[in-house]
Protein backbone atom coordinates (compact mmCIF):
# COMPACT_ATOMS: atom_id res chain seq x y z
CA UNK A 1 38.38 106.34 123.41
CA UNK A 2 34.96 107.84 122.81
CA UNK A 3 37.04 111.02 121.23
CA UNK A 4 38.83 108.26 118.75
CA UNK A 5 35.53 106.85 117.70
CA UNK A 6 33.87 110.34 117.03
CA UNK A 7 36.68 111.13 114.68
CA UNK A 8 36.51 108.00 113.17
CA UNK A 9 32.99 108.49 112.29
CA UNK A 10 33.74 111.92 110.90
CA UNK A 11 36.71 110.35 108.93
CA UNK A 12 34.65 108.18 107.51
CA UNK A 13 31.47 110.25 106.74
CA UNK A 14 34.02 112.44 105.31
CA UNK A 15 35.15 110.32 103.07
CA UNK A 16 31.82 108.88 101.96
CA UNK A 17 30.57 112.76 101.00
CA UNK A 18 33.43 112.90 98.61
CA UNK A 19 32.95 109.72 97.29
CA UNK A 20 29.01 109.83 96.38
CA UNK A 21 29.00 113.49 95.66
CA UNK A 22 32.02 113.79 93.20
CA UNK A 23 33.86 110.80 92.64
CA UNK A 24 36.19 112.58 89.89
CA UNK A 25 37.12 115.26 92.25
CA UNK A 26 40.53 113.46 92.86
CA UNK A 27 41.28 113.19 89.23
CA UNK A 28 40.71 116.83 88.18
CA UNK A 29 42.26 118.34 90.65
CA UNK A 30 45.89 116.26 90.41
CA UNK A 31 46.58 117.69 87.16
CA UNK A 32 46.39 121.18 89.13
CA UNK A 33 48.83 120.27 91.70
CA UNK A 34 52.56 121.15 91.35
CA UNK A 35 54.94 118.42 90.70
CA UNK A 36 58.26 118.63 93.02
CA UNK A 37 61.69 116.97 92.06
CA UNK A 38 65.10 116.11 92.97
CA UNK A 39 67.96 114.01 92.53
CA UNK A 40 68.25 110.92 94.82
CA UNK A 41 71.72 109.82 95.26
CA UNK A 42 72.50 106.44 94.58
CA UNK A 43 76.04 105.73 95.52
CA UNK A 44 78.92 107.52 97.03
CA UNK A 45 82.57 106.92 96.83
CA UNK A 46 85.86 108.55 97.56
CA UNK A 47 87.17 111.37 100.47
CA UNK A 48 89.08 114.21 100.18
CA UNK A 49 92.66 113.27 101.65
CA UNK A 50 94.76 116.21 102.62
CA UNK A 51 97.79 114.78 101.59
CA UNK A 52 96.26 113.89 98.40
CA UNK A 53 94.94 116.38 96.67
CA UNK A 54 95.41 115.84 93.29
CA UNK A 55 93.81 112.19 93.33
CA UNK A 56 91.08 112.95 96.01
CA UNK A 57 87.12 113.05 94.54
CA UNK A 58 83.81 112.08 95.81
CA UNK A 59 82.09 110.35 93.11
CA UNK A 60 78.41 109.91 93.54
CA UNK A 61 75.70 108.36 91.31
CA UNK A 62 71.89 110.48 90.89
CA UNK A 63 68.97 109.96 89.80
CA UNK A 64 66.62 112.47 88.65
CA UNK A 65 63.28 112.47 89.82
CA UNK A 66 60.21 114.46 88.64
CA UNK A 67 56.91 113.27 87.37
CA UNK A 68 58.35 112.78 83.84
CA UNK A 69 61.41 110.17 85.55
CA UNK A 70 63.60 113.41 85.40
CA UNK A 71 62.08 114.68 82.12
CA UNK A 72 60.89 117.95 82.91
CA UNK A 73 64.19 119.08 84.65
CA UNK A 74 66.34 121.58 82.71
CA UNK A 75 69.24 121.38 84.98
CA UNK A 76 70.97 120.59 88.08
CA UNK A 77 73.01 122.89 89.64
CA UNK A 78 76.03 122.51 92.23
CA UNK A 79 78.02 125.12 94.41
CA UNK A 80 80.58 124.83 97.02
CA UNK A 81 82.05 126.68 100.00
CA UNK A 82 84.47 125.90 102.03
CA UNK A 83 83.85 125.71 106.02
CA UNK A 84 86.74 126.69 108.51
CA UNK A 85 86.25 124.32 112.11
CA UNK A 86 90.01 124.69 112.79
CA UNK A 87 90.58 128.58 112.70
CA UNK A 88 87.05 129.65 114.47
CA UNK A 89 85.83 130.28 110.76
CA UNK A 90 88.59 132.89 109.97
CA UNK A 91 89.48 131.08 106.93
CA UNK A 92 86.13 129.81 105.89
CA UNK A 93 85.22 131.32 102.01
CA UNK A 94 81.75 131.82 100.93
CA UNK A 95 79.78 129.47 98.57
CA UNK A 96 80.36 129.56 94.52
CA UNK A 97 79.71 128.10 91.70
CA UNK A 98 81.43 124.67 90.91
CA UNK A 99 79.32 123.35 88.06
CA UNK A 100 75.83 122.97 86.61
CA UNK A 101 74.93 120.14 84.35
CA UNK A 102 72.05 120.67 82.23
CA UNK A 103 69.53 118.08 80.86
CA UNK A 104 71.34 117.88 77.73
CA UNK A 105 74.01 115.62 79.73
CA UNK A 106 71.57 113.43 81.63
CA UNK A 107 71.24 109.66 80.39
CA UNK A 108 68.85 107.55 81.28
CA UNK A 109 70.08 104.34 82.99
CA UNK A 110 68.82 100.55 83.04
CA UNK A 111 65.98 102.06 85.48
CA UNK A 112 64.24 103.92 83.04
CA UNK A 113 65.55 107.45 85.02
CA UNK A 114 67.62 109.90 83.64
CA UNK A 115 71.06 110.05 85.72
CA UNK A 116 74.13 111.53 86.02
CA UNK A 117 77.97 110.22 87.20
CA UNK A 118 78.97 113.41 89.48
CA UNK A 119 82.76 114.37 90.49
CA UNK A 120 83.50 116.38 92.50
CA UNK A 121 87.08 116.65 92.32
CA UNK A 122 89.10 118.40 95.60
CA UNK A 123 91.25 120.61 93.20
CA UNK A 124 88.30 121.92 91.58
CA UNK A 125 86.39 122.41 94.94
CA UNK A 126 89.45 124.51 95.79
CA UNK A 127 89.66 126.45 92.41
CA UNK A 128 86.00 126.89 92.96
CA UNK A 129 86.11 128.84 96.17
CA UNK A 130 89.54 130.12 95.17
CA UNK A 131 91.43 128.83 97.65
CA UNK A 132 95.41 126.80 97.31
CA UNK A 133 96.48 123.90 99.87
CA UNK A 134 98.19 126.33 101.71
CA UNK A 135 94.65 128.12 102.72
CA UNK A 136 93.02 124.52 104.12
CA UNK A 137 92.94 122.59 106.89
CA UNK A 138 92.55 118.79 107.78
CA UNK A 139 89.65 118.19 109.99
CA UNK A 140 87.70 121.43 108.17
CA UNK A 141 85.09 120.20 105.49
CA UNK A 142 83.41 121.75 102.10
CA UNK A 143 79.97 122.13 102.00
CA UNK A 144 78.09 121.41 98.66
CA UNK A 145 74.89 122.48 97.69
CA UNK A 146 72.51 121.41 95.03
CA UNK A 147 69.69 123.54 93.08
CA UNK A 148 67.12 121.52 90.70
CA UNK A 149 65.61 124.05 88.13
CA UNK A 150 62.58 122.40 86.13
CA UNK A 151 61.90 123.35 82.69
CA UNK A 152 58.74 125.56 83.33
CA UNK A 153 61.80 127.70 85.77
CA UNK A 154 60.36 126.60 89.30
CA UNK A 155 63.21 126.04 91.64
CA UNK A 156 63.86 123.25 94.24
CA UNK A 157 66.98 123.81 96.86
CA UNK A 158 67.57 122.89 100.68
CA UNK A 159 65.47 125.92 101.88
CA UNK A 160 61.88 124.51 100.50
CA UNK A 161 62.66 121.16 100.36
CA UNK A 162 61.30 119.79 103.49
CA UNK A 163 63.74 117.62 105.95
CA UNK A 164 62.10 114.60 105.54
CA UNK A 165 62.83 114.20 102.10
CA UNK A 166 66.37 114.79 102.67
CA UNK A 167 66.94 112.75 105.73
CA UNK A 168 65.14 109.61 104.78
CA UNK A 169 67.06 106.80 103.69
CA UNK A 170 64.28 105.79 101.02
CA UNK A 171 64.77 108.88 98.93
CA UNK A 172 67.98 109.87 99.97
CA UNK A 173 67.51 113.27 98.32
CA UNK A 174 70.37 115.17 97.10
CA UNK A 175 70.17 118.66 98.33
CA UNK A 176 73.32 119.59 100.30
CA UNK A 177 76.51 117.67 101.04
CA UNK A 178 79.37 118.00 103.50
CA UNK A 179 82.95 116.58 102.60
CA UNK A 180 85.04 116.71 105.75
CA UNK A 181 88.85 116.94 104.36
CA UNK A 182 90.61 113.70 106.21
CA UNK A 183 94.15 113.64 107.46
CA UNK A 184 94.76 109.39 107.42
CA UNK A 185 96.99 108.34 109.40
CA UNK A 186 99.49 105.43 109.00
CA UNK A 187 102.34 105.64 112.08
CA UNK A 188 102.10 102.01 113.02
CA UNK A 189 105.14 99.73 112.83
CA UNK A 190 108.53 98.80 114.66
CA UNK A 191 111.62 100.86 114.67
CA UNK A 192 115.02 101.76 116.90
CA UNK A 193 114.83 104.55 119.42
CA UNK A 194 117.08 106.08 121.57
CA UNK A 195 116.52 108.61 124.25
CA UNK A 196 118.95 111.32 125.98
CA UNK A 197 117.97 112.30 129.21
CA UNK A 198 121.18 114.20 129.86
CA UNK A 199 118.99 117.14 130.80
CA UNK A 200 116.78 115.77 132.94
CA UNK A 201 119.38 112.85 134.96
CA UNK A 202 122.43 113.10 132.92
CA UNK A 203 122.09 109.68 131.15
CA UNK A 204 121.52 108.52 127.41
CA UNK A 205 119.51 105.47 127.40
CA UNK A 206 120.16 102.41 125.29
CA UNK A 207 119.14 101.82 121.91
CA UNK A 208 116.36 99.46 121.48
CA UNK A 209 113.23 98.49 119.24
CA UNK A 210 109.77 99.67 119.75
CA UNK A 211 106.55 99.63 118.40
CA UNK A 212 103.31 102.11 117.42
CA UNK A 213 99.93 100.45 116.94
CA UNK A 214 96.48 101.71 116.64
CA UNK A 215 94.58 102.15 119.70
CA UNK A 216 91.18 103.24 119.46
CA UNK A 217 91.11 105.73 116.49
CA UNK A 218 92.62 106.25 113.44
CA UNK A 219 94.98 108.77 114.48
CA UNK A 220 95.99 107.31 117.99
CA UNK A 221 98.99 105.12 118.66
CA UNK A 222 99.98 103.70 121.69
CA UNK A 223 103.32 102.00 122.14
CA UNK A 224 103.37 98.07 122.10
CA UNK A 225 105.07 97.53 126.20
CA UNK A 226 103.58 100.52 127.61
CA UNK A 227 107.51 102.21 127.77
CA UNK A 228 106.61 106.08 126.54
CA UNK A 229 109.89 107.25 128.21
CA UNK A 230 111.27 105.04 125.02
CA UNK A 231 114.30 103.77 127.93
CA UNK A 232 114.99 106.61 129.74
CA UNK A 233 113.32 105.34 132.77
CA UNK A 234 115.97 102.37 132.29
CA UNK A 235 118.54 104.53 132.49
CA UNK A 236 117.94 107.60 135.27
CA UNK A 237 115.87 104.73 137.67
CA UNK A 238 119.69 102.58 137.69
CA UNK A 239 117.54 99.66 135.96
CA UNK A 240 114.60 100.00 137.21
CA UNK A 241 112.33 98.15 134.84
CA UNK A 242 108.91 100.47 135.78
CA UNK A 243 107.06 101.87 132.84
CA UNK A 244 104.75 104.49 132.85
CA UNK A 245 101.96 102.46 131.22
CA UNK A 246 98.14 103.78 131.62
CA UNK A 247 96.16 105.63 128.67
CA UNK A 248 99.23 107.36 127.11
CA UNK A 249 98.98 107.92 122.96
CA UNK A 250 100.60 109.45 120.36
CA UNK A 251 97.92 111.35 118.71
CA UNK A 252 98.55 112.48 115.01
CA UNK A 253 96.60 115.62 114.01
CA UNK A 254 97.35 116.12 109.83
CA UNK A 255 100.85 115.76 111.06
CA UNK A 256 101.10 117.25 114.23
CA UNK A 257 101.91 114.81 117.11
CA UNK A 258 101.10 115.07 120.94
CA UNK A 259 100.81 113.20 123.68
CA UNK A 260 96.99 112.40 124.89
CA UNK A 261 95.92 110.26 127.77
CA UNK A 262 98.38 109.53 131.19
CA UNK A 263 100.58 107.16 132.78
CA UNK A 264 99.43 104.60 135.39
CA UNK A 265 100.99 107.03 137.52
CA UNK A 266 98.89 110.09 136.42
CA UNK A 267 101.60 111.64 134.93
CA UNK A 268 100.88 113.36 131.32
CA UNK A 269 103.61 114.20 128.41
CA UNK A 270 103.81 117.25 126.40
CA UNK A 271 105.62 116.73 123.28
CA UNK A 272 108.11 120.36 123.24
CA UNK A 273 108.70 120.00 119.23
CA UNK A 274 108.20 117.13 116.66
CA UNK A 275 110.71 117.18 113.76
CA UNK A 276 111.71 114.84 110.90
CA UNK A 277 115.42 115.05 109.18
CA UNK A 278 116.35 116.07 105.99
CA UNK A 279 116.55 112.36 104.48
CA UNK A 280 113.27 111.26 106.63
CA UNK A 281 114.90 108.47 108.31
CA UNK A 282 114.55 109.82 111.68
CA UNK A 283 111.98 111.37 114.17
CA UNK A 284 112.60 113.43 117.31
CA UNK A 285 110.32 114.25 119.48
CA UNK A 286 111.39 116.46 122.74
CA UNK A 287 108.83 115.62 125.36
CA UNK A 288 108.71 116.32 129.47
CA UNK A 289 105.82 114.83 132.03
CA UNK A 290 103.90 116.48 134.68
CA UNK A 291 106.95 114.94 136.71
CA UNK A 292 109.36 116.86 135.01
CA UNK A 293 110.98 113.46 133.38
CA UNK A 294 112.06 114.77 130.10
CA UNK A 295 114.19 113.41 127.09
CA UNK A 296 114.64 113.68 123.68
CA UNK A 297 114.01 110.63 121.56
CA UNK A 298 115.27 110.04 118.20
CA UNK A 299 113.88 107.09 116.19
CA UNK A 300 115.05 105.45 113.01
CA UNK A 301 114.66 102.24 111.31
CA UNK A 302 110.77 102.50 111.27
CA UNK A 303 109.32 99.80 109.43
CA UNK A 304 107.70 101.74 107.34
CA UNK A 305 110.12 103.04 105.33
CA UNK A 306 110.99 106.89 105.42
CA UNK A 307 108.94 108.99 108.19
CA UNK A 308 106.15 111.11 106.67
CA UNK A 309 106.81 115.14 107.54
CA UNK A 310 106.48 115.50 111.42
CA UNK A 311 105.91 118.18 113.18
């Protein structure tokens, strides 16, 4: 406490030196001082959709600030590179240029700030790093980086702009930007499934409806009853009415199903190949369990019209 109170005392006497001694210091010396700036982004819209490409953009709003209200910035620059989570980096491509809009295209808005409307369109983040579809994954991301340049030529950029003007909420400053590419995921609905299980007891199980719904992610579907043999329990038990129950999902990856979680017997499925026919109307998975139950389970009549590609 006694510590506190000295350097109170020296705060203050510091403060009172300045004051009586040269009360314009302050005012000379801000002149002297360099002005920052950066854009603060003001809205953000859109994702990048995998199985959209075409129509997928973020679309953000900025505004420019500087101690002119964005006046003395010449331009602001954006580049892109694409980041590889999937492939241990192997298809990652180094950052580029995507597009730099100079003060010539800034308008002010209602705020009295000079702004911009920013797109940043998936096809052109693709052309940018020169990349096609086939060269992506879903669940990988782009990266997006953004360079102020001031009229008198002084630089601001992620690397000396410090973290707290990024990360804070109140100036939400615009520096880099990462735009994970999503996979969504809509599996959910009724249809007719049948199972043979000639292989594993040498019966074909009955036709009969079933259901996917969303359990605890996007991507995760269990099925409505708890019956992931889809019947085939019906049919090798002689009626038994048992179904394996538990944690089991359907997990869908960007189109590549498996089987996550386990029965309330601890058993756990591995889906042996996913496939969708010609005319999409039905999907067949070939699965076995830790038991060595096995089937393979063709399913049509799915609510939701044709079946997306499966694999």
């Amino acid at each position: 406490m006694k510590n506190l109170k000295k350097l109170f005392v020296v705060f203050i006497a510091m403060i009172t030196a300045i004051s009586c001694n040269d009360p314009v210091l302050p005012v000379e010396l801000f002149p002297e001082m360099q002005y920052g700036a950066y854009a603060r982004k003001m809205s953000q819209e859109g994702k990048y959709n995998f199985y959209d490409i075409a129509g997928s953009s973020i679309d953000m709003k900025v505004e420019y600030y500087d101690e002119a209200q964005g006046g003395n910035i010449s331009e602001f620059k954006i580049e892109v590179e694409y980041v590889d989570v999937i492939s241990g980096g192997a298809k990652s491509r180094p950052r580029s240029a995507f597009k730099t809009i100079s003060s010539s295209e800034f308008v002010k808005n209602d705020d009295g700030y000079l702004s911009s409307d920013i797109s940043l369109g998936f096809t052109q983040a693709l052309a940018a790093v020169g990349a096609t579809a086939a060269d992506i994954d879903g669940g990988s991301y782009f990266r997006f980086w953004f360079t102020i340049t001031k009229s008198d030529g002084t630089v601001f950029d992620y690397n000396n702009t410090g973290p707290n003007l990024q990360s804070s909420n109140a100036f939400a400053a615009l520096f880099r930007l990462n735009v994970s590419i999503v996979c969504p995921s809509a599996l959910e609905g009724t249809f007719d499934a049948v199972t043979d299980a000639t292989a594993w007891c040498g019966e074909v199980g009955a036709q009969a409806s079933y259901a996917w719904e969303k359990s605890g992610a996007e991507n995760l579907y269990a099925v409505v009853g708890g019956d992931f043999s889809y019947g085939s329990y019906l049919a090798c038990y002689n009626g038994w009415t048992g179904k394996p129950m538990g944690t089991l999902k359907v997990q869908d990856a960007c189109g590549i199903l498996s089987a996550t979680g386990a029965s309330q017997w601890a058993e756990t499925y591995q889906f042996n190949s996913v496939s969708t026919s010609a005319d999409k109307s039905t999907l067949t998975i070939d699965w076995v369990n830790s038991y060595n139950e096995s089937g393979i389970t063709s399913m049509t009549n799915w609510s939701g019209g044709n079946w997306p590609d499966l694999n």
